[in-house]
N, C-alpha and C. Protein backbone atom coordinates (compact mmCIF):
# COMPACT_ATOMS: atom_id res chain seq x y z
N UNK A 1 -23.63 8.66 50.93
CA UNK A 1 -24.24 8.01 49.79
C UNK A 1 -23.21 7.08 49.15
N UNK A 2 -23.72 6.03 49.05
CA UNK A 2 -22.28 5.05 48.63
C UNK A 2 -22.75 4.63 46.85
N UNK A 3 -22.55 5.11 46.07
CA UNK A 3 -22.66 4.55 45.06
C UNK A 3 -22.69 3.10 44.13
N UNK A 4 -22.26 2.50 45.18
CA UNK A 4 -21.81 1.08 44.58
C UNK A 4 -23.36 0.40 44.80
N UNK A 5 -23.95 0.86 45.80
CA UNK A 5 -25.04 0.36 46.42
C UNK A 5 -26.60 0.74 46.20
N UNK A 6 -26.63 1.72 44.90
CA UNK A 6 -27.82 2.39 44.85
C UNK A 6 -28.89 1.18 44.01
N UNK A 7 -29.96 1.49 44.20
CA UNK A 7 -30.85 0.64 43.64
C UNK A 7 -30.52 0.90 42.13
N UNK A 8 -31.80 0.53 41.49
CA UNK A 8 -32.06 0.21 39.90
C UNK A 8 -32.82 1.60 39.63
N UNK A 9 -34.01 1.67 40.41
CA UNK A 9 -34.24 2.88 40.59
C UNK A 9 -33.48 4.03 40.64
N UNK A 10 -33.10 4.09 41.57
CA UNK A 10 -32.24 5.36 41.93
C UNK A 10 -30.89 5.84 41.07
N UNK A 11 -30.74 4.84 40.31
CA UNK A 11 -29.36 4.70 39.17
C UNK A 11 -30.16 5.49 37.78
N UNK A 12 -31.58 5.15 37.88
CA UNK A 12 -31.91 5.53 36.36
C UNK A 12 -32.54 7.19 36.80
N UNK A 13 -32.72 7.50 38.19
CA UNK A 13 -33.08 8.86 38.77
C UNK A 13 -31.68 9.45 38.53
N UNK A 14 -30.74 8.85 38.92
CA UNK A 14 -29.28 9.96 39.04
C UNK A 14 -28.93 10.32 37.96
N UNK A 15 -28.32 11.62 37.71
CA UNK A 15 -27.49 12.28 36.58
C UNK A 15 -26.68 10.96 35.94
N UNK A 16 -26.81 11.72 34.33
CA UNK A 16 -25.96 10.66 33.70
C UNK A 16 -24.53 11.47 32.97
N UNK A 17 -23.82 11.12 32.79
CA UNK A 17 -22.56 11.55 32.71
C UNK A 17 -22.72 11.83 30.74
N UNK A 18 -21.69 12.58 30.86
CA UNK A 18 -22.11 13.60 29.33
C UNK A 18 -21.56 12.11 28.12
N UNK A 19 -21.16 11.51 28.09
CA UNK A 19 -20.74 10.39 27.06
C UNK A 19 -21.62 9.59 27.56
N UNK A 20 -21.95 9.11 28.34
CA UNK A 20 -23.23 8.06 28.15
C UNK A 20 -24.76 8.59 27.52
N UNK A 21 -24.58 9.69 27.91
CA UNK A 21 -25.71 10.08 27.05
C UNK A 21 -25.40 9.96 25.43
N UNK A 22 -24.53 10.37 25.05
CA UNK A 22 -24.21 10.95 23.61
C UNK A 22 -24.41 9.11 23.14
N UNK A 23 -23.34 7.75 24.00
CA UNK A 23 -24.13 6.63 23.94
C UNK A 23 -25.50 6.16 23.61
N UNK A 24 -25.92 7.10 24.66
CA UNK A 24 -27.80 6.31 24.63
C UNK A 24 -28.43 7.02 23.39
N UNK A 25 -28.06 8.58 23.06
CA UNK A 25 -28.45 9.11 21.25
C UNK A 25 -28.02 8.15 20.28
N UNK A 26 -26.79 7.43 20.63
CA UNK A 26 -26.54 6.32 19.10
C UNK A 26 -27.43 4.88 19.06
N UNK A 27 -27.71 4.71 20.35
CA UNK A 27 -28.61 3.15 20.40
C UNK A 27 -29.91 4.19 20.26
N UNK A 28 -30.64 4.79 20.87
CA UNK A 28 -31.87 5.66 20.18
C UNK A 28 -31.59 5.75 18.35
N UNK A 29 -30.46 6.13 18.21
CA UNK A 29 -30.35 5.83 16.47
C UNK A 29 -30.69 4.63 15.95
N UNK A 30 -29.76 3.83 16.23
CA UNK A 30 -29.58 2.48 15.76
C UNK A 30 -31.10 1.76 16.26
N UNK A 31 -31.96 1.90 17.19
CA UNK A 31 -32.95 1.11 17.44
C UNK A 31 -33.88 1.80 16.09
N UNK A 32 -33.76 3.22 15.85
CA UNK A 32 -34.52 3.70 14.69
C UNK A 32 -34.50 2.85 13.33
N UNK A 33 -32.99 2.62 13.07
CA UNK A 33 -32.57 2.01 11.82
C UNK A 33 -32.74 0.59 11.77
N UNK A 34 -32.86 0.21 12.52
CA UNK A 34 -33.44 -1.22 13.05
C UNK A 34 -34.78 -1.14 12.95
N UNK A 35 -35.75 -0.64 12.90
CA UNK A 35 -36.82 -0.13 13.14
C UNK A 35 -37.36 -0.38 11.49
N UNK A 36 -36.68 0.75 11.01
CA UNK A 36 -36.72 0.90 9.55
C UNK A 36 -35.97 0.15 8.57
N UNK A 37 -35.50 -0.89 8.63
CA UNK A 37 -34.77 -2.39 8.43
C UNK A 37 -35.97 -3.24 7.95
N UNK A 38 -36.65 -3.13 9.01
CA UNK A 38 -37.84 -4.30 9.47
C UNK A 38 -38.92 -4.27 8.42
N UNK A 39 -39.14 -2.64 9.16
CA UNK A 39 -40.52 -2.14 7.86
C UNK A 39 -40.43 -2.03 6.47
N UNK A 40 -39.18 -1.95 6.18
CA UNK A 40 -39.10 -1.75 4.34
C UNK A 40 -39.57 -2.35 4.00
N UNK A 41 -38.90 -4.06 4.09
CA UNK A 41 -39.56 -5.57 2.93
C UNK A 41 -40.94 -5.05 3.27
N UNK A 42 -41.78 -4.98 4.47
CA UNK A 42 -43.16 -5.14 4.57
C UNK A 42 -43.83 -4.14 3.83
N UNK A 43 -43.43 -2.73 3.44
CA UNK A 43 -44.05 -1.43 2.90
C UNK A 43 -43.72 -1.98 1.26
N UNK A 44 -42.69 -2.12 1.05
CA UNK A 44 -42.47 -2.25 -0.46
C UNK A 44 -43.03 -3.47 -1.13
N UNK A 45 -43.51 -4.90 -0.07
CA UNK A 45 -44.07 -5.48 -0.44
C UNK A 45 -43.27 -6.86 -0.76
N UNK A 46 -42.20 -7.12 -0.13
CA UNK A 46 -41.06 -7.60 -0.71
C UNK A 46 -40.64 -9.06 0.65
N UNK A 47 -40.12 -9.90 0.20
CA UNK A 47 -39.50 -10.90 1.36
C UNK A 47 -38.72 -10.94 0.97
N UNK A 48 -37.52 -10.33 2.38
CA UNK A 48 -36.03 -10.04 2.53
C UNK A 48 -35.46 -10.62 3.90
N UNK A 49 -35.98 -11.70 4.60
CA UNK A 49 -35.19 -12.36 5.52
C UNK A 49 -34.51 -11.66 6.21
N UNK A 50 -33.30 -11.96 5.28
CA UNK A 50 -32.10 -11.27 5.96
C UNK A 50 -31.92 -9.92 6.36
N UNK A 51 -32.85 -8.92 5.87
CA UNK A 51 -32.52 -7.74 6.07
C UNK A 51 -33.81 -7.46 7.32
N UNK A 52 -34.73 -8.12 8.10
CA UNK A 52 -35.32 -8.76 9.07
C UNK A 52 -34.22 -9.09 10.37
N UNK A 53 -33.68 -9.92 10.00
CA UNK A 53 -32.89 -10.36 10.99
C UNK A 53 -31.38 -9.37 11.07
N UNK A 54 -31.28 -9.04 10.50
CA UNK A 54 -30.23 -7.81 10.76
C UNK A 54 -30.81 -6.64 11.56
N UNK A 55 -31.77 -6.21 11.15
CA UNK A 55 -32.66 -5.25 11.72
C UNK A 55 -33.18 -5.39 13.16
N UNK A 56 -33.64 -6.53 13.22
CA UNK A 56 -33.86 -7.54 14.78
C UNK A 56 -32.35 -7.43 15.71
N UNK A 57 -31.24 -7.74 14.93
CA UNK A 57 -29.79 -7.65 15.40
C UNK A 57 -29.07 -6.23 15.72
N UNK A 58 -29.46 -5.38 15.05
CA UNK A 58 -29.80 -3.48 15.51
C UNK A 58 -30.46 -3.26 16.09
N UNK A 59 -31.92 -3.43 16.56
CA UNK A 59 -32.54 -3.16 17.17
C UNK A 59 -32.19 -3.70 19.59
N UNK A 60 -31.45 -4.78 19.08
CA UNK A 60 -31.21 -5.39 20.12
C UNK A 60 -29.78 -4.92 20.71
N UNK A 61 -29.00 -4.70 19.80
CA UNK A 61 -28.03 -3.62 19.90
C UNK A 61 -27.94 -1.96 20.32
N UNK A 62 -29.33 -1.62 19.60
CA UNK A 62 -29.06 -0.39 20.11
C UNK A 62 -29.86 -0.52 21.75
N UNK A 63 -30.74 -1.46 22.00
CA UNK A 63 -31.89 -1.29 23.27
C UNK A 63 -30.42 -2.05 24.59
N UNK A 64 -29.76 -2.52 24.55
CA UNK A 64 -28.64 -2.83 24.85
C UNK A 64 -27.71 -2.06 25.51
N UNK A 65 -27.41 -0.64 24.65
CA UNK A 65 -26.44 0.58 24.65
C UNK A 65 -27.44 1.53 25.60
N UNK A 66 -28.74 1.98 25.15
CA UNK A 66 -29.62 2.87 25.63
C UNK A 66 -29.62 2.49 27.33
N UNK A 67 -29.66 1.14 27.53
CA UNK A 67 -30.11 0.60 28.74
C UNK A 67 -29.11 1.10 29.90
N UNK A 68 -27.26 0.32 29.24
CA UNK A 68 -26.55 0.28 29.83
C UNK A 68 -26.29 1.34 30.24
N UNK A 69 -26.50 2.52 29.03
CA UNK A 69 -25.97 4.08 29.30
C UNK A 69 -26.98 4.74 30.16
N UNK A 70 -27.82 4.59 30.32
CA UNK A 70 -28.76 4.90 31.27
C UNK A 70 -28.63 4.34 32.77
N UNK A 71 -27.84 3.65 32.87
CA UNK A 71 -27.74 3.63 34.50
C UNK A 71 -26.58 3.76 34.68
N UNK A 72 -25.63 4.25 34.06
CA UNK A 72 -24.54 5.03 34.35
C UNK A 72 -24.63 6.12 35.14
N UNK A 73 -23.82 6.15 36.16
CA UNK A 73 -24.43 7.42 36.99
C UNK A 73 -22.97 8.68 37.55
N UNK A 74 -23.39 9.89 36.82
CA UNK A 74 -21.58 11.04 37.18
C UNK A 74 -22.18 10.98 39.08
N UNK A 75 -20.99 10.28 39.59
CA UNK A 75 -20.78 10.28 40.26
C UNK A 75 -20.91 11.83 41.77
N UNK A 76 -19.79 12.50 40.76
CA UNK A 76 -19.96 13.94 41.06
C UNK A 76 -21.16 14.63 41.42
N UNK A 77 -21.98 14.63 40.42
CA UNK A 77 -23.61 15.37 40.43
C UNK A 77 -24.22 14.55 41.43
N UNK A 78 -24.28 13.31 41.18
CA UNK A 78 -25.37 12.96 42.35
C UNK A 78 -24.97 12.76 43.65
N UNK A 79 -23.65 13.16 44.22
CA UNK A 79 -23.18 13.15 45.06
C UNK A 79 -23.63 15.11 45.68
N UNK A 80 -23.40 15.69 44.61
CA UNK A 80 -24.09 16.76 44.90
C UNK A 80 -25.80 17.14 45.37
N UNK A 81 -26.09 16.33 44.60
CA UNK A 81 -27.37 16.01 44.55
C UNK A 81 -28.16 16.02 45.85
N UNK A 82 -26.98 15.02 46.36
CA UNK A 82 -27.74 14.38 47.75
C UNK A 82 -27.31 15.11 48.71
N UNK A 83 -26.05 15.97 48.61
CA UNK A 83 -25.94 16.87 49.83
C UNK A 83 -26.88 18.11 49.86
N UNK A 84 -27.95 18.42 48.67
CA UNK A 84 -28.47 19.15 48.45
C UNK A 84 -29.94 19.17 49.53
């Protein structure tokens, strides 16, 4: 199994290594707070631009981190994996 060579698929199937996960929990955060950035001005009733486009700028940040950390792959495990 050569790792360098696995699909897109098969990268987001393989084990992910214990810090990329704890990664992909902070962009899962940050896409939240980005999330809730957005919706305030609109719930409270309010035009806040900037706090829109910051929120847009978190949100793209955290979907960014989630992505990258997700096809990170522990080497180890899925090497186990496959002799399995």
């Amino acid at each position: 199994m050569d790792i360098n060579k696995l699909k897109l698929k098969d990268r987001i199937k393989a084990p992910t290594p214990k810090f990329f996960k704890k990664i992909m929990a902070y962009g899962m955060g940050a896409i939240a707070l980005g999330t809730g950035l957005i919706a305030m001005p609109a719930t409270l009733g309010l035009s806040i631009p900037i706090m829109v486009k910051i929120g847009t700028i978190i949100i793209t940040a955290g979907t960014a981190l989630t992505a990258v950390s997700k096809t990170a792959v522990d080497v180890e495990k899925a090497i186990e994996k496959a002799n399995e």
